[in-house]
Every structure is written in structure tokens, then in C-alpha cells.
PDB file of N, CA and C in Angstrom:
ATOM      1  N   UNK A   1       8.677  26.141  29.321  1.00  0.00           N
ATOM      2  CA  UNK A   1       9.523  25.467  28.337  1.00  0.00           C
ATOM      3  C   UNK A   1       8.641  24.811  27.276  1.00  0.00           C
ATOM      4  N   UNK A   2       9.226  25.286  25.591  1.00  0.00           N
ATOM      5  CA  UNK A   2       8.143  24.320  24.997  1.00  0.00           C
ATOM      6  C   UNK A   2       8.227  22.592  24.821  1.00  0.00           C
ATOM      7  N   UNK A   3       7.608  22.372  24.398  1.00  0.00           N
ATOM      8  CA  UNK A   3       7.786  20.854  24.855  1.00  0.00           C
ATOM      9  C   UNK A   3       8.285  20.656  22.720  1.00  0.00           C
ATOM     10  N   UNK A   4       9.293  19.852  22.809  1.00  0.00           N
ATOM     11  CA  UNK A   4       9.989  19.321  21.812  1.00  0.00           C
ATOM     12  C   UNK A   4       9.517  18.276  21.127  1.00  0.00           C
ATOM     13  N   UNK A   5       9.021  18.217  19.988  1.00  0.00           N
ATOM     14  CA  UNK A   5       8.429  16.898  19.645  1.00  0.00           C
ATOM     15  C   UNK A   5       9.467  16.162  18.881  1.00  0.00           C
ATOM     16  N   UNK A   6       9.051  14.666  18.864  1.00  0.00           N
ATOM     17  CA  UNK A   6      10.051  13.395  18.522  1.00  0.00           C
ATOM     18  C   UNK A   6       9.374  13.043  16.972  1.00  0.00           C
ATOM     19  N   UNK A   7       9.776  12.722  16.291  1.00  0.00           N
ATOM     20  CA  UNK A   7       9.338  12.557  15.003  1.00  0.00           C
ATOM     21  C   UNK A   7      10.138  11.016  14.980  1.00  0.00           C
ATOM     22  N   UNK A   8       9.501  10.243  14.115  1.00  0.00           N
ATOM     23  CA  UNK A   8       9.886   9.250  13.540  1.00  0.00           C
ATOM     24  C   UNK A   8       9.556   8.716  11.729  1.00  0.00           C
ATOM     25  N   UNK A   9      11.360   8.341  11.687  1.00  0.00           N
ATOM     26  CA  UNK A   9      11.125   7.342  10.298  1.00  0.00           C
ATOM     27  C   UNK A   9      10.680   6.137  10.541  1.00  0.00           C
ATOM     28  N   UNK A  10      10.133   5.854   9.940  1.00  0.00           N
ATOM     29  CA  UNK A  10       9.631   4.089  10.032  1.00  0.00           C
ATOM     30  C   UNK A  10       9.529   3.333   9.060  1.00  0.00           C
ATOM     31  N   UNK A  11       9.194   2.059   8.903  1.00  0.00           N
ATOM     32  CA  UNK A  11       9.894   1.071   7.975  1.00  0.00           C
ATOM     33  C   UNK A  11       8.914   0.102   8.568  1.00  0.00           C
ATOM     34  N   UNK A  12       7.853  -0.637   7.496  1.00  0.00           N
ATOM     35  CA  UNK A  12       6.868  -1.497   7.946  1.00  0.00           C
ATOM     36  C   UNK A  12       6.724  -2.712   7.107  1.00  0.00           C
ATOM     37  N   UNK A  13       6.611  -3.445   7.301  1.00  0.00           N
ATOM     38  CA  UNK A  13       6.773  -4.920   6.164  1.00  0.00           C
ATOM     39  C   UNK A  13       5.629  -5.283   6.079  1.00  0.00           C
ATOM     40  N   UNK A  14       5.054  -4.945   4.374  1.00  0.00           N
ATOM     41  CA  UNK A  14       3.330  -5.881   4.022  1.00  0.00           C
ATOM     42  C   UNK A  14       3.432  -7.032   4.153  1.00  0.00           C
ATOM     43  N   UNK A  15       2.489  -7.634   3.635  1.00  0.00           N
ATOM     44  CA  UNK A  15       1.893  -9.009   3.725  1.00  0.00           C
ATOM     45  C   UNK A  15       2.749  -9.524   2.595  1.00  0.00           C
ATOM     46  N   UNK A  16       2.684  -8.940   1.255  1.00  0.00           N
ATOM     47  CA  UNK A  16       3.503  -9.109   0.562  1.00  0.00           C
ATOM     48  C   UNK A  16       4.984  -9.030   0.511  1.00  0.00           C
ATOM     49  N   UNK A  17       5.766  -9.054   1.271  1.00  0.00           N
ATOM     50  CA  UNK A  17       6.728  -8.715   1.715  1.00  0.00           C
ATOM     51  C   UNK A  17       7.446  -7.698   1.577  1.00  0.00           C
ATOM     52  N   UNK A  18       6.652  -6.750   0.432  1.00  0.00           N
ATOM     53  CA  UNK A  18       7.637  -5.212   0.391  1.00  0.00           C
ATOM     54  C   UNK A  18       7.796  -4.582   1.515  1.00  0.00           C
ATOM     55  N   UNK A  19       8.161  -3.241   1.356  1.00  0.00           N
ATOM     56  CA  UNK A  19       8.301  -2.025   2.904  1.00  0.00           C
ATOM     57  C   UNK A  19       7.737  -1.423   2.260  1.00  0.00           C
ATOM     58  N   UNK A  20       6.938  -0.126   3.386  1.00  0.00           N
ATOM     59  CA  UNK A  20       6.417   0.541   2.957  1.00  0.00           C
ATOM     60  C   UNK A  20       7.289   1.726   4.348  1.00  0.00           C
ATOM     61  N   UNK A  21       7.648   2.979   4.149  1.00  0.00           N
ATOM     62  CA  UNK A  21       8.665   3.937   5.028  1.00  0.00           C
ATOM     63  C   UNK A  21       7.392   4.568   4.762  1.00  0.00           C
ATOM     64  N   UNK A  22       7.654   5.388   6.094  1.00  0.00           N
ATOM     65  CA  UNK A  22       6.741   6.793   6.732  1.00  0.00           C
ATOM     66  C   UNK A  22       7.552   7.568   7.521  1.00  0.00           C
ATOM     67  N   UNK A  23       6.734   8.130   7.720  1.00  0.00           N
ATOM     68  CA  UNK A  23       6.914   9.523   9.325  1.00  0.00           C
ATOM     69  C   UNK A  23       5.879   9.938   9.991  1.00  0.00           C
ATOM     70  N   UNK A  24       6.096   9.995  11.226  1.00  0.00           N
ATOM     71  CA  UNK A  24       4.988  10.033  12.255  1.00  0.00           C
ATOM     72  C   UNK A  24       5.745  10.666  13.380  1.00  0.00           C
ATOM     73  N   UNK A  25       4.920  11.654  14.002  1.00  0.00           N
ATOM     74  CA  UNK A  25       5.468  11.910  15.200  1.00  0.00           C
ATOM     75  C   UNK A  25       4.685  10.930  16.621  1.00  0.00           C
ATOM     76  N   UNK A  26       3.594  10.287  16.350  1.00  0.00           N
ATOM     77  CA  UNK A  26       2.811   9.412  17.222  1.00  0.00           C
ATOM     78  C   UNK A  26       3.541   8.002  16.254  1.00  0.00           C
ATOM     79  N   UNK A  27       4.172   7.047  16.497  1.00  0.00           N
ATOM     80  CA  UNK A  27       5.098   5.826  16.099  1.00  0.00           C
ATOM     81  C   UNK A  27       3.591   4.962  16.418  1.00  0.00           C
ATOM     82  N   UNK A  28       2.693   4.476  17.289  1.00  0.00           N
ATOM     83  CA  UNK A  28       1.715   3.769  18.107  1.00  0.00           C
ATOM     84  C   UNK A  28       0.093   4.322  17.120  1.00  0.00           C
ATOM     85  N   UNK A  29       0.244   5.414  17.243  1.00  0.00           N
ATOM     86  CA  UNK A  29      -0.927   5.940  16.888  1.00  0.00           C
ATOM     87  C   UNK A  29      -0.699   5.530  15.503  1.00  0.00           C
ATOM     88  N   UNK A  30       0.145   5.490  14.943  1.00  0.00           N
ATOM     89  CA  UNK A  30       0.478   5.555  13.055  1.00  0.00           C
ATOM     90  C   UNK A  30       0.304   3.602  13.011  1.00  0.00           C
ATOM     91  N   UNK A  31       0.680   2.775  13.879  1.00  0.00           N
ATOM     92  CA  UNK A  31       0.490   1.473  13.583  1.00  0.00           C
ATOM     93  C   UNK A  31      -0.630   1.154  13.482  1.00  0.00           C
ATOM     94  N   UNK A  32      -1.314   1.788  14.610  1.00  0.00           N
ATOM     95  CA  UNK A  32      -2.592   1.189  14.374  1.00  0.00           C
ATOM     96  C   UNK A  32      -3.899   1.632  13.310  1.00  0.00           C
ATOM     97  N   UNK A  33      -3.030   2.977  12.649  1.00  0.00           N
ATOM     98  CA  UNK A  33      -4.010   3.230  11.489  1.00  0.00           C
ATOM     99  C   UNK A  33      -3.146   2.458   9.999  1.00  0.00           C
ATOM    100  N   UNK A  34      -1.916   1.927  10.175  1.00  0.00           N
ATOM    101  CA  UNK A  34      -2.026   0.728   9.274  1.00  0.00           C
ATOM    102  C   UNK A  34      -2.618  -0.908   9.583  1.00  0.00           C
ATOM    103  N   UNK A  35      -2.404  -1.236  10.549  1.00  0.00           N
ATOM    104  CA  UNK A  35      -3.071  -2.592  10.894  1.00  0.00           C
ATOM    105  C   UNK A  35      -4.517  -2.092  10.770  1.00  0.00           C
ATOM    106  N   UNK A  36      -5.432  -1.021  11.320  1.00  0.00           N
ATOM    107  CA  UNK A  36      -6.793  -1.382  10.737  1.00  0.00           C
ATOM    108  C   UNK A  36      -7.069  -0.841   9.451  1.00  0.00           C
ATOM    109  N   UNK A  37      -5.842  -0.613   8.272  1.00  0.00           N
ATOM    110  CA  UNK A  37      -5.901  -0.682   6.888  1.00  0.00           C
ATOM    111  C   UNK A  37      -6.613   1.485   7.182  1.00  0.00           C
ATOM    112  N   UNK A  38      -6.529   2.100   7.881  1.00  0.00           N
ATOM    113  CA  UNK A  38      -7.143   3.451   7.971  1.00  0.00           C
ATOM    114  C   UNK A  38      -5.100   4.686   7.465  1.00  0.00           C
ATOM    115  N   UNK A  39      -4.440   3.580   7.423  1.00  0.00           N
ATOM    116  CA  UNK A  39      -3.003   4.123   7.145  1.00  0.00           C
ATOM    117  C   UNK A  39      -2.686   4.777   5.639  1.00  0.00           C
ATOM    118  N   UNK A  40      -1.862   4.452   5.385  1.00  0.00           N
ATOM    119  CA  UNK A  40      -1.602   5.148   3.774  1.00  0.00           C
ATOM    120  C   UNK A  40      -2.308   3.972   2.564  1.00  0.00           C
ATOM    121  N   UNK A  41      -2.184   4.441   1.619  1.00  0.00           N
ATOM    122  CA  UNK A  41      -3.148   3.801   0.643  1.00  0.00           C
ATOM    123  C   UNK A  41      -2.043   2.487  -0.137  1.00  0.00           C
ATOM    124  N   UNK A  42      -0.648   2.267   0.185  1.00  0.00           N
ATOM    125  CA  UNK A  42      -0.067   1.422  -0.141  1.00  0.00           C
ATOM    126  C   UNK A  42      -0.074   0.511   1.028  1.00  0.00           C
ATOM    127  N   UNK A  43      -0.243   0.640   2.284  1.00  0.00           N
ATOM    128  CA  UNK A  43      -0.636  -0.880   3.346  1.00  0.00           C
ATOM    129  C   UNK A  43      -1.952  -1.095   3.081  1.00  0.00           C
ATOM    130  N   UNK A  44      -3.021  -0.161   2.723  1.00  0.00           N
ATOM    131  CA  UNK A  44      -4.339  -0.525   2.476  1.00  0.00           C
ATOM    132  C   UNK A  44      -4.179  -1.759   1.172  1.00  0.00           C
ATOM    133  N   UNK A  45      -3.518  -1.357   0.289  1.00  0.00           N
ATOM    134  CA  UNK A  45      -3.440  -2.215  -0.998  1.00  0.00           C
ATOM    135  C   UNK A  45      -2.580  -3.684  -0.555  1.00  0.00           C
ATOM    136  N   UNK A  46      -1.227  -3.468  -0.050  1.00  0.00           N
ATOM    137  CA  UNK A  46      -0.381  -4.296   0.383  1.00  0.00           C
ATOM    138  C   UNK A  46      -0.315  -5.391   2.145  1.00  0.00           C
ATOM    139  N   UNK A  47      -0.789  -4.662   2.162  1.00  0.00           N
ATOM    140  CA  UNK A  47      -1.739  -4.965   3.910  1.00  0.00           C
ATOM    141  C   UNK A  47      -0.005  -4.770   5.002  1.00  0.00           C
ATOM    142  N   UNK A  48      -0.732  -4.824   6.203  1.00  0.00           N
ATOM    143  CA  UNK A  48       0.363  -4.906   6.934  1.00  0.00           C
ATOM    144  C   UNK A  48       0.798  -5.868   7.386  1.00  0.00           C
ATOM    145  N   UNK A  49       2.162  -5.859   7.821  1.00  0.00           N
ATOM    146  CA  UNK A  49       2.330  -7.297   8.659  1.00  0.00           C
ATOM    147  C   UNK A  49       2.799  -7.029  10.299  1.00  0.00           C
ATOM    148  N   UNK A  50       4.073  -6.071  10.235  1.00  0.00           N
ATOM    149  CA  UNK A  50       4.996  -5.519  10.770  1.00  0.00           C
ATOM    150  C   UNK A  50       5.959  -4.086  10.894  1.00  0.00           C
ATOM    151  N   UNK A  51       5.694  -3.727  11.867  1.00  0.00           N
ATOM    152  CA  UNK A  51       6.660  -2.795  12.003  1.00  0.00           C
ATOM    153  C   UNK A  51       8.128  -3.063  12.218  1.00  0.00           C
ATOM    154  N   UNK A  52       9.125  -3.668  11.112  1.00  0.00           N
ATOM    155  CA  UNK A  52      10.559  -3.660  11.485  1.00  0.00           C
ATOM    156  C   UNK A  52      11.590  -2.529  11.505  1.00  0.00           C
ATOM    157  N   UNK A  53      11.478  -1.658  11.403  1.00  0.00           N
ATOM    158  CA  UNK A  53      12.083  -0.140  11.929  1.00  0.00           C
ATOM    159  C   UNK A  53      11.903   0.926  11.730  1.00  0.00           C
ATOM    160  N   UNK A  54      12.449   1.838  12.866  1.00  0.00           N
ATOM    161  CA  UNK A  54      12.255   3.505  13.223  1.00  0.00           C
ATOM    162  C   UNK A  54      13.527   3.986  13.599  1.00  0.00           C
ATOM    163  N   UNK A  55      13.405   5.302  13.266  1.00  0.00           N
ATOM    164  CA  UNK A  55      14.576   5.657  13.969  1.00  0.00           C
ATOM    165  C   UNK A  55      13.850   6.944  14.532  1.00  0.00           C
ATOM    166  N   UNK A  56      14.677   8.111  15.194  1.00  0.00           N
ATOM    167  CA  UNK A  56      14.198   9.474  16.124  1.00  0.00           C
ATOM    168  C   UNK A  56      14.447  10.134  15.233  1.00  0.00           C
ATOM    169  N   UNK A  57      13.710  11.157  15.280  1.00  0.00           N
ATOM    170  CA  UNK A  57      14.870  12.284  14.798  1.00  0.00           C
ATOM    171  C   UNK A  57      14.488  14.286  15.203  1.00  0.00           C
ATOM    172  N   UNK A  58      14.621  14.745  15.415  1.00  0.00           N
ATOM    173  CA  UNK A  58      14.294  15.780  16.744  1.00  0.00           C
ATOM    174  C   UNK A  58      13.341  17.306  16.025  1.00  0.00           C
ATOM    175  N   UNK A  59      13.341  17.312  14.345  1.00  0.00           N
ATOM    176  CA  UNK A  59      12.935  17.643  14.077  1.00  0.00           C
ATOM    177  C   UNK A  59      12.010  17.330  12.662  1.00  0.00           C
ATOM    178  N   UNK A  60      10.826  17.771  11.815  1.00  0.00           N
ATOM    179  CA  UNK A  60      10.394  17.214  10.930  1.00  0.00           C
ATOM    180  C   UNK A  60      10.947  17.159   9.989  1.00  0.00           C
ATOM    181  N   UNK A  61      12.000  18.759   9.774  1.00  0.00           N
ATOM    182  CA  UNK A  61      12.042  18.958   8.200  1.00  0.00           C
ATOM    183  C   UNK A  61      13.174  17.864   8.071  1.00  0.00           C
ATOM    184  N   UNK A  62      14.116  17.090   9.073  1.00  0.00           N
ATOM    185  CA  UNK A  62      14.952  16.108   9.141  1.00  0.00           C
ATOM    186  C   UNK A  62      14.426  14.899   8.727  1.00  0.00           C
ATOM    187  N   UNK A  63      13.567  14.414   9.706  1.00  0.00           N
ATOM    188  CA  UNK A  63      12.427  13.328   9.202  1.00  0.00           C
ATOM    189  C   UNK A  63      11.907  13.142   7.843  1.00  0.00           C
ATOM    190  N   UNK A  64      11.669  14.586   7.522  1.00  0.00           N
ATOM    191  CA  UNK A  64      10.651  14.045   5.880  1.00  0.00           C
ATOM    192  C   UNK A  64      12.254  13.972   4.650  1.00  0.00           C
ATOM    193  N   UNK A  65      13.656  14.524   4.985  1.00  0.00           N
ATOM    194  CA  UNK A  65      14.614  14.238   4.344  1.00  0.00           C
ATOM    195  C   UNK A  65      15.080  12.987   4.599  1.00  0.00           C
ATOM    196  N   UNK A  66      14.995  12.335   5.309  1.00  0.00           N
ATOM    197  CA  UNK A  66      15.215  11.199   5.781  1.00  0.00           C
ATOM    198  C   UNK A  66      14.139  10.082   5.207  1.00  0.00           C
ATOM    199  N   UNK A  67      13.260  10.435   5.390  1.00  0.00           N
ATOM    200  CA  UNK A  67      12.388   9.491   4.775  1.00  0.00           C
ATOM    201  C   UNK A  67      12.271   9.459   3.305  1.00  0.00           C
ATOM    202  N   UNK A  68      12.329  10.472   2.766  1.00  0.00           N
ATOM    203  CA  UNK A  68      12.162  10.568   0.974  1.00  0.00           C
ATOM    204  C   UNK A  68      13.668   9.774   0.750  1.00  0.00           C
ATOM    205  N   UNK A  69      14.784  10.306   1.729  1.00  0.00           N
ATOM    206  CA  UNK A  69      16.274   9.074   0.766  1.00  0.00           C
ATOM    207  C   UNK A  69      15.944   7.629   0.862  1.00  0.00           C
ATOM    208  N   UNK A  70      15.157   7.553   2.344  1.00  0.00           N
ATOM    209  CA  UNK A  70      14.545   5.713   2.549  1.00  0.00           C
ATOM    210  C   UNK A  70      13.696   5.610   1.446  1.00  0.00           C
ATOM    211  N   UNK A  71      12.862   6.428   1.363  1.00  0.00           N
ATOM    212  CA  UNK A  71      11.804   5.885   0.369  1.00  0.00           C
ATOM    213  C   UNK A  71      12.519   5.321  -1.316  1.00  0.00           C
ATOM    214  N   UNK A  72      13.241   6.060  -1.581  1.00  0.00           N
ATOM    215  CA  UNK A  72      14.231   5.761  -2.873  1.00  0.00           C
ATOM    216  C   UNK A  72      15.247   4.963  -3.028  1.00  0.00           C
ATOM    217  N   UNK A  73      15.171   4.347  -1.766  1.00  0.00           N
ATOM    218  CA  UNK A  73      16.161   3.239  -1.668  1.00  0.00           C
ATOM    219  C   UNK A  73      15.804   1.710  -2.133  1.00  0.00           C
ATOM    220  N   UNK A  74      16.346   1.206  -3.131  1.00  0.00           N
ATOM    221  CA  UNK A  74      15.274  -0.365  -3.477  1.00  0.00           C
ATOM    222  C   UNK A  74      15.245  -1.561  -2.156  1.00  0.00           C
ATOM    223  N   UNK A  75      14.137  -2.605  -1.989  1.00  0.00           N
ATOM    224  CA  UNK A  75      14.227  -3.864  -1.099  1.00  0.00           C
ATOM    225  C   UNK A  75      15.578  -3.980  -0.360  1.00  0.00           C
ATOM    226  N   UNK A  76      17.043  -4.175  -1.274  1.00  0.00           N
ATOM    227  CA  UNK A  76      17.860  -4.368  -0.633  1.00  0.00           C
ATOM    228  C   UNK A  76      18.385  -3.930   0.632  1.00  0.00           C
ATOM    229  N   UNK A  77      18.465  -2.684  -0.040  1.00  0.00           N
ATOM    230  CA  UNK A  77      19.188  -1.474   0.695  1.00  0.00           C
ATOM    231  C   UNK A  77      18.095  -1.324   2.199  1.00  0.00           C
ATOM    232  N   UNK A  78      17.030  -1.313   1.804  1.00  0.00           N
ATOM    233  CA  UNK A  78      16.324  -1.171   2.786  1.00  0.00           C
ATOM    234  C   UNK A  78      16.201  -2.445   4.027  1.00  0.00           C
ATOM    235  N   UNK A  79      16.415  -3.491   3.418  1.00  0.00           N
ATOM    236  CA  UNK A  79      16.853  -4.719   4.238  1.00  0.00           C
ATOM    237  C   UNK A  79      18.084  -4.920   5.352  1.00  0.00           C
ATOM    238  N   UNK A  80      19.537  -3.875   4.239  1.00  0.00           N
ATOM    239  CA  UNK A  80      20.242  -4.090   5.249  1.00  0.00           C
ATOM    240  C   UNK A  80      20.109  -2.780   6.171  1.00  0.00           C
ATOM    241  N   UNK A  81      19.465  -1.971   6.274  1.00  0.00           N
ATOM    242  CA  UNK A  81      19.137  -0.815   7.349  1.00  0.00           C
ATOM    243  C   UNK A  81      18.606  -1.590   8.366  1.00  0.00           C
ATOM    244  N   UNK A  82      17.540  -2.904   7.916  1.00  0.00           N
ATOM    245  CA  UNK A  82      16.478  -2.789   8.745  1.00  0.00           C
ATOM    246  C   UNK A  82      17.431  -3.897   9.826  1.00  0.00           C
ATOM    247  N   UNK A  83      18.360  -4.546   8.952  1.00  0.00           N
ATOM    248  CA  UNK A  83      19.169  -5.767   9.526  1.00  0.00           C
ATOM    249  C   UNK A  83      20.515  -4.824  10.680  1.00  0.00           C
ATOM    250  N   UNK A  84      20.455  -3.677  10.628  1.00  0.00           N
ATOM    251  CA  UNK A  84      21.653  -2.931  10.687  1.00  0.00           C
ATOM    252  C   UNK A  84      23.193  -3.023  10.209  1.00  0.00           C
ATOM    253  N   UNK A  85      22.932  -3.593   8.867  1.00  0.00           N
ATOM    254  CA  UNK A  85      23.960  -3.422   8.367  1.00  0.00           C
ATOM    255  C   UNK A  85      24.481  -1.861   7.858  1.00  0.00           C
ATOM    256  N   UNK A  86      23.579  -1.219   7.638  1.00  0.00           N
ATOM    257  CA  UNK A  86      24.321   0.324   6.738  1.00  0.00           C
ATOM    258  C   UNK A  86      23.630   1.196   8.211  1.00  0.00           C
ATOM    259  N   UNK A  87      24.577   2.254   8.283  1.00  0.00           N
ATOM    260  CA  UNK A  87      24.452   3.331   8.870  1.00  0.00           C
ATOM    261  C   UNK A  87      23.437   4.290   9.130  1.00  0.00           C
ATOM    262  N   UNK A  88      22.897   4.969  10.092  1.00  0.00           N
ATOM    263  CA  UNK A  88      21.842   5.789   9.576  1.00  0.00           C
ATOM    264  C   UNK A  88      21.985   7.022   9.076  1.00  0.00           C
ATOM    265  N   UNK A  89      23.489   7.471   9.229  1.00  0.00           N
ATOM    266  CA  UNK A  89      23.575   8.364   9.029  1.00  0.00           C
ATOM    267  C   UNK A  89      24.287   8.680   7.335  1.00  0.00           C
ATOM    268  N   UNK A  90      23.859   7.562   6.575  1.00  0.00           N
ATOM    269  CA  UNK A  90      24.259   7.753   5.196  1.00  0.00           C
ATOM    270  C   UNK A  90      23.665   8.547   4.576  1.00  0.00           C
TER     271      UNK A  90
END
């Protein structure tokens, strides 16, 4: 049987208080190359603080659609996801 990989959206709060959204299929492995600043070049600039959300999702090409609508979403919007106010499946 092949083994199924788990992909994740994620949602990380700088120092500065923006978000910065990704995708990772390692969620653990991807934190710790933003906390030691080795992550994407906007926590390197913005630093990290926190990881406040992820969600699953069972395949990539889902994940990276998922993540480009998060990514285009302004502070707000992304606040009330992270608060669970809006749906994930919007």
C-alpha cells in the first residue's frame, strides 16, 4: 500500500504581528526552519513568533490552492480563520 502523504496550510504570526501562510507536508520540520530564521525570506525579515494555524489537506495540488486564496486574504480575514470565525471551506 502506498503510504498517503498529509500536507498542510499554515498560518504563523511574526514578531511584528503580521501572518505569514505556507505549506508543508512536515508541519514540525517547517517550524523549526522558521524559528531558526532558515524558513522563507518573509519570517527571516519579520521574525517569528507563533504558529496560530493549520489545517490537513490530503493532497498538494489542494494545499497550494488553498494556500494562494489564504495568502490573498488581508490581516482581517485571516484573523477570523485563525479565531474560527469563517469556514474552511470558503
Amino acid at each position: 500500500m502506498k503510504k498517503q502523504w498529509k500536507w498542510y496550510v499554515y498560518i504563523v504570526e511574526c514578531l511584528d504581528g503580521t501572518y505569514y501562510t505556507g505549506c508543508t507536508w512536515n508541519i514540525l520540520n517547517r517550524m523549526e526552519q522558521h524559528i531558526s530564521r532558515l524558513g522563507s525570506k518573509y519570517t527571516q525579515k519579520h521574525g517569528f513568533k507563533q504558529l496560530v494555524y493549520f489545517e490537513e489537506h490530503n493532497n498538494l495540488e489542494n494545499a497550494r490552492l488553498r494556500e494562494k486564496q489564504v495568502k490573498n486574504w488581508n490581516q482581517e480575514k485571516k484573523r477570523k480563520l485563525i479565531d474560527g470565525e469563517w469556514k474552511k471551506d470558503w
